[in-house]
N, C-alpha and C. Protein backbone atom coordinates (compact mmCIF):
# COMPACT_ATOMS: atom_id res chain seq x y z
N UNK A 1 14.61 67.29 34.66
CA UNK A 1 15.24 66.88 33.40
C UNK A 1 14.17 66.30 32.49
N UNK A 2 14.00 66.80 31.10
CA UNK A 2 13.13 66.40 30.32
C UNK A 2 13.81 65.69 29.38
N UNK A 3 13.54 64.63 28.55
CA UNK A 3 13.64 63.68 27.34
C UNK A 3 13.07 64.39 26.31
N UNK A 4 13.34 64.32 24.80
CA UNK A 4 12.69 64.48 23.70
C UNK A 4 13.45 64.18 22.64
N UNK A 5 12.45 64.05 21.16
CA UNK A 5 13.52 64.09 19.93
C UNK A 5 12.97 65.29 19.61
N UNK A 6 14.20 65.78 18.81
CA UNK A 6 14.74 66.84 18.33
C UNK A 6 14.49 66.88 16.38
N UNK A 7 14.48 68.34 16.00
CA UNK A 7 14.26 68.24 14.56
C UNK A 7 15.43 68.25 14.16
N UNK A 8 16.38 67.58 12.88
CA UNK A 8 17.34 68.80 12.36
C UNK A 8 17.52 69.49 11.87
N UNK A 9 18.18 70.43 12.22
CA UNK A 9 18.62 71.87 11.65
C UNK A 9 17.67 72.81 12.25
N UNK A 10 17.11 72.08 13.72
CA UNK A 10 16.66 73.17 14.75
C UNK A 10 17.97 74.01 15.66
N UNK A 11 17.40 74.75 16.43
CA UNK A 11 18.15 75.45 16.84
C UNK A 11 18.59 74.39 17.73
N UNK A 12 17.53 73.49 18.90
CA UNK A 12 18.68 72.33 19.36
C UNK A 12 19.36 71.52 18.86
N UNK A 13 19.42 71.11 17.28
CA UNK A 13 20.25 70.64 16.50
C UNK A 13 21.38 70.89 16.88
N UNK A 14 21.40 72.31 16.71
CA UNK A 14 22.80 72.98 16.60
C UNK A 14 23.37 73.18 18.00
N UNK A 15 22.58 72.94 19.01
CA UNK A 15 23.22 72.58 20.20
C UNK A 15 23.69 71.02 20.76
N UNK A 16 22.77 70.62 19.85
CA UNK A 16 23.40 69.08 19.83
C UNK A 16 25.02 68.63 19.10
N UNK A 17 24.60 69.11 17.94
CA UNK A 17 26.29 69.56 17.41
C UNK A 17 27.46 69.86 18.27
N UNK A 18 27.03 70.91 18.66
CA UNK A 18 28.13 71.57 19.85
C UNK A 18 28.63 70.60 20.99
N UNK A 19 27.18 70.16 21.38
CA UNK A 19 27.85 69.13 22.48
C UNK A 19 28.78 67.87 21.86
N UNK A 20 28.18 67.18 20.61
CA UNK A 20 28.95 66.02 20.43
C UNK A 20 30.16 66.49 20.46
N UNK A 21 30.69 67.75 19.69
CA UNK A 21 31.92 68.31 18.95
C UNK A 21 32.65 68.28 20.39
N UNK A 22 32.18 69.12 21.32
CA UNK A 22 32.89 69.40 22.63
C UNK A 22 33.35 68.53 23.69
N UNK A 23 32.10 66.98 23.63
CA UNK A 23 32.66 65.57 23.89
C UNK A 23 33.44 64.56 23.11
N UNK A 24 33.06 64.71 22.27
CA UNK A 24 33.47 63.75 20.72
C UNK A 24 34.44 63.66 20.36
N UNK A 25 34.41 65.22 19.52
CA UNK A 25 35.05 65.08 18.38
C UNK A 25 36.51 66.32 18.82
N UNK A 26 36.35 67.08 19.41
CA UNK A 26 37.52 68.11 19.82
C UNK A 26 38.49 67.62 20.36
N UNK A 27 38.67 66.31 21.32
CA UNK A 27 39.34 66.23 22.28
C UNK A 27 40.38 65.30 21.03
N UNK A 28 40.18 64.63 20.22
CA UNK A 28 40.60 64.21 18.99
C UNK A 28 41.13 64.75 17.76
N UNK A 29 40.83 66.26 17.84
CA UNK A 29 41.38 67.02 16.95
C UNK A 29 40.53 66.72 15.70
N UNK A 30 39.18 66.26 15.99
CA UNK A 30 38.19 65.68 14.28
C UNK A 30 37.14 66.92 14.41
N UNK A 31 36.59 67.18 13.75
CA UNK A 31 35.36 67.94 13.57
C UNK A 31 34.47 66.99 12.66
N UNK A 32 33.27 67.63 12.47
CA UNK A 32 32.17 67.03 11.31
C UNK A 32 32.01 67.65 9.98
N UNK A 33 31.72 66.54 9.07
CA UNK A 33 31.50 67.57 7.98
C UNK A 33 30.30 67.89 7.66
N UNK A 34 30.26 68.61 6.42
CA UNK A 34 28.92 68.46 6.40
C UNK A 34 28.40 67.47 5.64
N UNK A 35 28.54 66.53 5.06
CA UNK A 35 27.77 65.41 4.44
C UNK A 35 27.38 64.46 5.85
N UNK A 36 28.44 64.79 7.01
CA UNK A 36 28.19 63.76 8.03
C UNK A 36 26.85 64.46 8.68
N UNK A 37 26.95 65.81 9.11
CA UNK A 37 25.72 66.59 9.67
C UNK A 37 24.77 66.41 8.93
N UNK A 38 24.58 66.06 7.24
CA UNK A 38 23.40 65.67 5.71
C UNK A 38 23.28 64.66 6.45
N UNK A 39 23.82 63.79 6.59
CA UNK A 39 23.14 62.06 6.84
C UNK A 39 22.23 62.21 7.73
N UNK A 40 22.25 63.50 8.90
CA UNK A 40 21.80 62.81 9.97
C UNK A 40 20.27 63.25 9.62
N UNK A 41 19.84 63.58 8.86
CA UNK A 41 18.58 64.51 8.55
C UNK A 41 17.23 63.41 8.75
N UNK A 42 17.77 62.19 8.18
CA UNK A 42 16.80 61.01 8.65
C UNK A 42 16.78 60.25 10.03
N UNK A 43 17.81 60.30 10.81
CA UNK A 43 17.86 60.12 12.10
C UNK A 43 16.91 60.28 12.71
N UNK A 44 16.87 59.43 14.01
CA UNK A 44 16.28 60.21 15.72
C UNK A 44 17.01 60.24 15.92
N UNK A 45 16.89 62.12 16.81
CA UNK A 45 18.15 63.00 17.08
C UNK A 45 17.28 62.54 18.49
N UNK A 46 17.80 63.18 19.84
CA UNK A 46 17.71 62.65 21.23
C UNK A 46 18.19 63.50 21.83
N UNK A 47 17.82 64.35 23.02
CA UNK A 47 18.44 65.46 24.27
C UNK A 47 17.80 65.54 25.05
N UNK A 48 18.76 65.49 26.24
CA UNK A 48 18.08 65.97 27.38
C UNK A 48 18.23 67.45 27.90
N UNK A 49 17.64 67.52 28.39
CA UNK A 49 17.53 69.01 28.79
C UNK A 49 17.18 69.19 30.02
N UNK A 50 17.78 70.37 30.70
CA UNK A 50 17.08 71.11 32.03
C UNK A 50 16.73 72.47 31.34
N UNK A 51 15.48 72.67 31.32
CA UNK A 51 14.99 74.02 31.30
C UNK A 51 15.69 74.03 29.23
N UNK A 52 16.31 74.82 29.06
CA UNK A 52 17.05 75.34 27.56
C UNK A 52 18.09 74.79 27.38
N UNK A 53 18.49 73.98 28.55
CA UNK A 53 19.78 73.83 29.19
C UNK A 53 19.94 72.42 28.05
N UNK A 54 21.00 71.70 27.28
CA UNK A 54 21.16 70.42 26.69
C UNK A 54 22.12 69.64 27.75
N UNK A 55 21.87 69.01 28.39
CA UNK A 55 22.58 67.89 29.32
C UNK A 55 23.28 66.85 28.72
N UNK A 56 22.48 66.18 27.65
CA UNK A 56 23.13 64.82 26.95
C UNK A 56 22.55 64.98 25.86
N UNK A 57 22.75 63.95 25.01
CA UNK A 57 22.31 63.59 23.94
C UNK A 57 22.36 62.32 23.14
N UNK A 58 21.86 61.70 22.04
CA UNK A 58 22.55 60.33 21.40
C UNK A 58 21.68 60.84 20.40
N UNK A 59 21.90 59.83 19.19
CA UNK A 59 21.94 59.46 17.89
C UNK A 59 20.88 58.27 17.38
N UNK A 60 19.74 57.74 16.84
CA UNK A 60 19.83 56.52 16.49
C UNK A 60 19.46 56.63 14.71
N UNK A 61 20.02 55.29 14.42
CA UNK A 61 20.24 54.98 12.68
C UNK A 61 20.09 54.06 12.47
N UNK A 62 18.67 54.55 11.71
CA UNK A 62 18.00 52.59 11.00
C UNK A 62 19.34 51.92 10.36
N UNK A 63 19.33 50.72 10.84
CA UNK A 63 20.27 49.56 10.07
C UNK A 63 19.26 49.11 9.12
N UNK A 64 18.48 48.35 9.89
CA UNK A 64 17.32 47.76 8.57
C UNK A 64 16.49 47.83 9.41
N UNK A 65 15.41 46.79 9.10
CA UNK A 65 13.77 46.53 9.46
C UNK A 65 13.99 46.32 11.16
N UNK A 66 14.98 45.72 11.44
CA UNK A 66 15.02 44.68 12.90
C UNK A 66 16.08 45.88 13.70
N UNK A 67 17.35 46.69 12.84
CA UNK A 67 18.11 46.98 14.12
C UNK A 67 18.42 48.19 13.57
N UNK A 68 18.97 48.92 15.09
CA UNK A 68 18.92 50.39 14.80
C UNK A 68 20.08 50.89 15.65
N UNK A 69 21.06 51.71 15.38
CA UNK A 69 22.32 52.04 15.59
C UNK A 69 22.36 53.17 16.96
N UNK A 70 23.08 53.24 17.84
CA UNK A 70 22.49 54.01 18.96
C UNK A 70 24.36 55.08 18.52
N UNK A 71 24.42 56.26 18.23
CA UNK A 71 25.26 57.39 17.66
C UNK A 71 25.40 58.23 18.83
N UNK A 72 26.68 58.25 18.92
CA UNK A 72 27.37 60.01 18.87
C UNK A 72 26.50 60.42 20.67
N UNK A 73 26.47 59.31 21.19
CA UNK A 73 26.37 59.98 23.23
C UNK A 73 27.12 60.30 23.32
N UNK A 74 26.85 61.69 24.09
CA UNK A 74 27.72 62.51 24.98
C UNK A 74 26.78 63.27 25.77
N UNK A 75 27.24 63.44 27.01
CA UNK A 75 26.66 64.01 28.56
C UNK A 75 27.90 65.44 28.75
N UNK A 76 27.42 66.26 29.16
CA UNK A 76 27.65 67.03 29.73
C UNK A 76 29.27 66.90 30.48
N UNK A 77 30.41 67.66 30.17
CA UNK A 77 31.83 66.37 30.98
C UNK A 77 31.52 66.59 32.61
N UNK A 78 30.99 67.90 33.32
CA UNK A 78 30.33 68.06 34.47
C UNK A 78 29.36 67.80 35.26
N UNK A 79 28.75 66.94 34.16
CA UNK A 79 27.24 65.82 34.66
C UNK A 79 27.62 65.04 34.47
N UNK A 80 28.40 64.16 33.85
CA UNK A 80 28.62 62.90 33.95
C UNK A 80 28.80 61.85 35.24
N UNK A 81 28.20 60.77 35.33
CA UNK A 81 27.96 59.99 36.60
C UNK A 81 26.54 60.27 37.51
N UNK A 82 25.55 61.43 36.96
CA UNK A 82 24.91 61.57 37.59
C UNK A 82 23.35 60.90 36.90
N UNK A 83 23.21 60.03 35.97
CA UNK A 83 21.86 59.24 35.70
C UNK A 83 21.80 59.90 34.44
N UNK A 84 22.44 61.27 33.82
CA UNK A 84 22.10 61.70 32.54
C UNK A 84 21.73 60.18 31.31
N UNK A 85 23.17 60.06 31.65
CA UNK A 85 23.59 59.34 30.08
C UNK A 85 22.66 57.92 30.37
N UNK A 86 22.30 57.71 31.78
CA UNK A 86 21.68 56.16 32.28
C UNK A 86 19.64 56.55 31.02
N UNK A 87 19.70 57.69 31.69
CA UNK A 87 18.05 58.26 31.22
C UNK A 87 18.25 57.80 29.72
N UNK A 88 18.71 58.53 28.99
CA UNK A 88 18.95 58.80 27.75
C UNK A 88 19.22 57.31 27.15
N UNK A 89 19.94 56.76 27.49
CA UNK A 89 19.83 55.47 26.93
C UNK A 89 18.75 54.66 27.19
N UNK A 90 17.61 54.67 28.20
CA UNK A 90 16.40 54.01 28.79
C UNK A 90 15.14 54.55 27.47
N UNK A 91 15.54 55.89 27.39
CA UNK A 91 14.26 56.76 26.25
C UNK A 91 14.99 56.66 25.37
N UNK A 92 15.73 56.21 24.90
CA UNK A 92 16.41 55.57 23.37
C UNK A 92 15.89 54.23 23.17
N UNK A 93 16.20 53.46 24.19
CA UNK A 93 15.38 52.34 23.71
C UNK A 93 14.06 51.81 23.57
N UNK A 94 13.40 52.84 24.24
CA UNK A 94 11.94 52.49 24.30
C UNK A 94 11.40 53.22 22.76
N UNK A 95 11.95 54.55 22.34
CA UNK A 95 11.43 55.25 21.03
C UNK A 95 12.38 54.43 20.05
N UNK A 96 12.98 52.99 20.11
CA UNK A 96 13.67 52.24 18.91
C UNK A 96 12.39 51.09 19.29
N UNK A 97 12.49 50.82 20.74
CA UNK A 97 11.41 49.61 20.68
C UNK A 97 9.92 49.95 20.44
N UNK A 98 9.61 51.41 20.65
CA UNK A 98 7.90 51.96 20.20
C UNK A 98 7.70 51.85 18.36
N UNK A 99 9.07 52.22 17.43
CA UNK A 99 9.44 52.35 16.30
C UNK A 99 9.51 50.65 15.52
N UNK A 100 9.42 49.39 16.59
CA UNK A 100 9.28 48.06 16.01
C UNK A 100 11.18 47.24 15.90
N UNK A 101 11.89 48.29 15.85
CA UNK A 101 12.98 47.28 16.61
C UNK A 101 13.41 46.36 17.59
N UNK A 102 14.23 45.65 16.99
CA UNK A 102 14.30 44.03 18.11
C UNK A 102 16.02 44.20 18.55
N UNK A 103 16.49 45.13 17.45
CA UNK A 103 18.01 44.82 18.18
C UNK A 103 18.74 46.48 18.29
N UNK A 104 19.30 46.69 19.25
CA UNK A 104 20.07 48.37 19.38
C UNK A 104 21.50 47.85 19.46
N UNK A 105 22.18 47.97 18.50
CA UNK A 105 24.06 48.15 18.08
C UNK A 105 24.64 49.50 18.50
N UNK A 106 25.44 49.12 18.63
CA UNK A 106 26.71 50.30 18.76
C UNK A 106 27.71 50.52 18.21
N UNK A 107 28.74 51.18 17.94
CA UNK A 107 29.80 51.25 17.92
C UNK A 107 30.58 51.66 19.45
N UNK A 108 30.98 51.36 20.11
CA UNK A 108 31.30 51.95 21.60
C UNK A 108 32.84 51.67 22.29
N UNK A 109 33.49 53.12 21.92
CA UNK A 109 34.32 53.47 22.70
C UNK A 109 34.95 52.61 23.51
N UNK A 110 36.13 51.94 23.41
CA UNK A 110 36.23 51.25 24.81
C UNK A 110 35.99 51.49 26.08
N UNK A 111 36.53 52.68 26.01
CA UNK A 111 36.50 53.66 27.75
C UNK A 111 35.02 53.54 28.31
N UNK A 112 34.09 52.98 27.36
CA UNK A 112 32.49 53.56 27.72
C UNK A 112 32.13 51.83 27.44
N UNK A 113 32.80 50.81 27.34
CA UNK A 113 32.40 49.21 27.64
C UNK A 113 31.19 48.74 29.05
N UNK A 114 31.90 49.49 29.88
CA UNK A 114 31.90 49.54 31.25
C UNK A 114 29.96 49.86 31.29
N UNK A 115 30.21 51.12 30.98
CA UNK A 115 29.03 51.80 30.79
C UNK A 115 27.64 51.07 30.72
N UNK A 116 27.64 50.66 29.21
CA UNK A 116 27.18 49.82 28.31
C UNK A 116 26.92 48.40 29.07
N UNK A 117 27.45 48.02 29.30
CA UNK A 117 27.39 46.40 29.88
C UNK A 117 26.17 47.09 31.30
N UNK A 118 26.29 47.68 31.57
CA UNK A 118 25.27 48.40 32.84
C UNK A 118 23.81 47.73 32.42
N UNK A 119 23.81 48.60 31.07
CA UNK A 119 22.65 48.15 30.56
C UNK A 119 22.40 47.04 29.93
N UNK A 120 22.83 46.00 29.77
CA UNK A 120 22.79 44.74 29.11
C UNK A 120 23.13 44.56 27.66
N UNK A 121 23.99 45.51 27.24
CA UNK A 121 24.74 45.67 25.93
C UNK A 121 26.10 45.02 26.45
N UNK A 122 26.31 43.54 25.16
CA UNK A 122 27.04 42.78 25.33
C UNK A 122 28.29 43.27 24.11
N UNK A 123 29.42 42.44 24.25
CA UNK A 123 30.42 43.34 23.15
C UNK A 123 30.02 41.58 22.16
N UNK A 124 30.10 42.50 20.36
CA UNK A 124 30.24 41.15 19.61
C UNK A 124 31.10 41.59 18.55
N UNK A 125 32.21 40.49 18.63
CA UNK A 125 33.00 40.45 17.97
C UNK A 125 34.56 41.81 18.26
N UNK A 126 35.51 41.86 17.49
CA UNK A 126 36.90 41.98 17.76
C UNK A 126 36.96 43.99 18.26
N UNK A 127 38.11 44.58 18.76
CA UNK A 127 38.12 45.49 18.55
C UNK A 127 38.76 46.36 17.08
N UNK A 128 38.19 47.55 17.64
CA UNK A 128 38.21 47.73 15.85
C UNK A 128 38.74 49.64 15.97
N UNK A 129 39.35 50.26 14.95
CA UNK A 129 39.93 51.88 15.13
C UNK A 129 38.52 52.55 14.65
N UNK A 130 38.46 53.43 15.09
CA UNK A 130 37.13 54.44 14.42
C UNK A 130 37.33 56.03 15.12
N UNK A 131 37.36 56.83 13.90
CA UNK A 131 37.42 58.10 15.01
C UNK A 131 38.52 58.21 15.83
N UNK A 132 39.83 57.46 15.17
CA UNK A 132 41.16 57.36 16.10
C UNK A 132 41.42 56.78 17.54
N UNK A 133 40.21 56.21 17.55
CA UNK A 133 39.91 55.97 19.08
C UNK A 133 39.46 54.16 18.88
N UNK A 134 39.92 53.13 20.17
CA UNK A 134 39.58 52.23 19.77
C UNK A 134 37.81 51.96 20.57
N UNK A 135 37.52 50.78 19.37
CA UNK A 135 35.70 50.83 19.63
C UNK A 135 35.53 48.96 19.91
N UNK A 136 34.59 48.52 20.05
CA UNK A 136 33.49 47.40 19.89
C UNK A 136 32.45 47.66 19.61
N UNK A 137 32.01 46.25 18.57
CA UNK A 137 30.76 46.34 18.38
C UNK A 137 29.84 46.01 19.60
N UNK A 138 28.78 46.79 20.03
CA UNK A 138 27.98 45.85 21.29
C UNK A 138 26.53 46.22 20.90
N UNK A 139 25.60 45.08 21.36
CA UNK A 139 24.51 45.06 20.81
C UNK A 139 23.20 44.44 22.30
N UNK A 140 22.31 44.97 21.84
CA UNK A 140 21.26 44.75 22.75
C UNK A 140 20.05 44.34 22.39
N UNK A 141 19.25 43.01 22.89
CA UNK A 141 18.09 42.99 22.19
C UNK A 141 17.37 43.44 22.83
N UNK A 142 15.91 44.22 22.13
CA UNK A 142 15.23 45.12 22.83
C UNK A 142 14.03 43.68 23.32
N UNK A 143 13.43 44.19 24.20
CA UNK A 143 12.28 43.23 24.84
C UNK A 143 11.26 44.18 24.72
């Protein structure tokens, strides 16, 4: 399994797409638009891969100078539990903490609290609707 960032509007872009849509956003009946797919053009895009293969993926989005938004994980629904999504969040934080960030936020799923707290992402403040689905804010300081 290899780590990397991704360009957008590469061809793994567009497999990155697919995956969020097929974890994300389908099971919800939402798709993306395209001003949401425009935003991401300044992003670090993030995938893992076996071989051509896309396993996982995440999102990150400058907040400001200090913190940076960790977007749109999703693993494989047939890999899941197996260290994908653990990797991917380890090489997310090191290319936010190589980049001079001190803090990684979320928006995060309740169902995926659990997850999150693994890694020392604490919840701050109330729950909240997003994406029809309920979320917390949780946040991590990078060391």
């Amino acid at each position: 399994m290899g780590l990397k960032q991704i360009d957008h509007g590469s061809k793994e872009y567009r497999h990155m797409v697919e995956l969020r849509m097929q974890i994300l956003r389908k099971p919800l009946g939402l798709t993306f638009t395209k001003e949401e797919l425009d935003n991401e053009r300044n992003d670090i895009l993030i995938a893992s891969f076996d071989e051509d293969k896309m396993l996982g993926c995440c999102i990150l989005t400058k907040i400001d100078i200090n913190s940076i938004r960790l977007r749109q994980m999703a693993v494989q629904k047939n890999l899941q539990g197996r260290g994908i999504g653990e990797s991917i969040i380890s090489f997310a934080e090191t290319v936010a903490r190589d980049k001079g960030y001190k803090i990684l936020t979320m928006h995060a799923r309740d169902t995926a609290i659990g997850f999150y707290e693994k890694f020392g992402y604490a919840i701050k403040g109330g729950q909240f609707e997003e994406v029809k689905t309920k979320h917390h804010i949780m946040e991590k300081k990078l060391r």
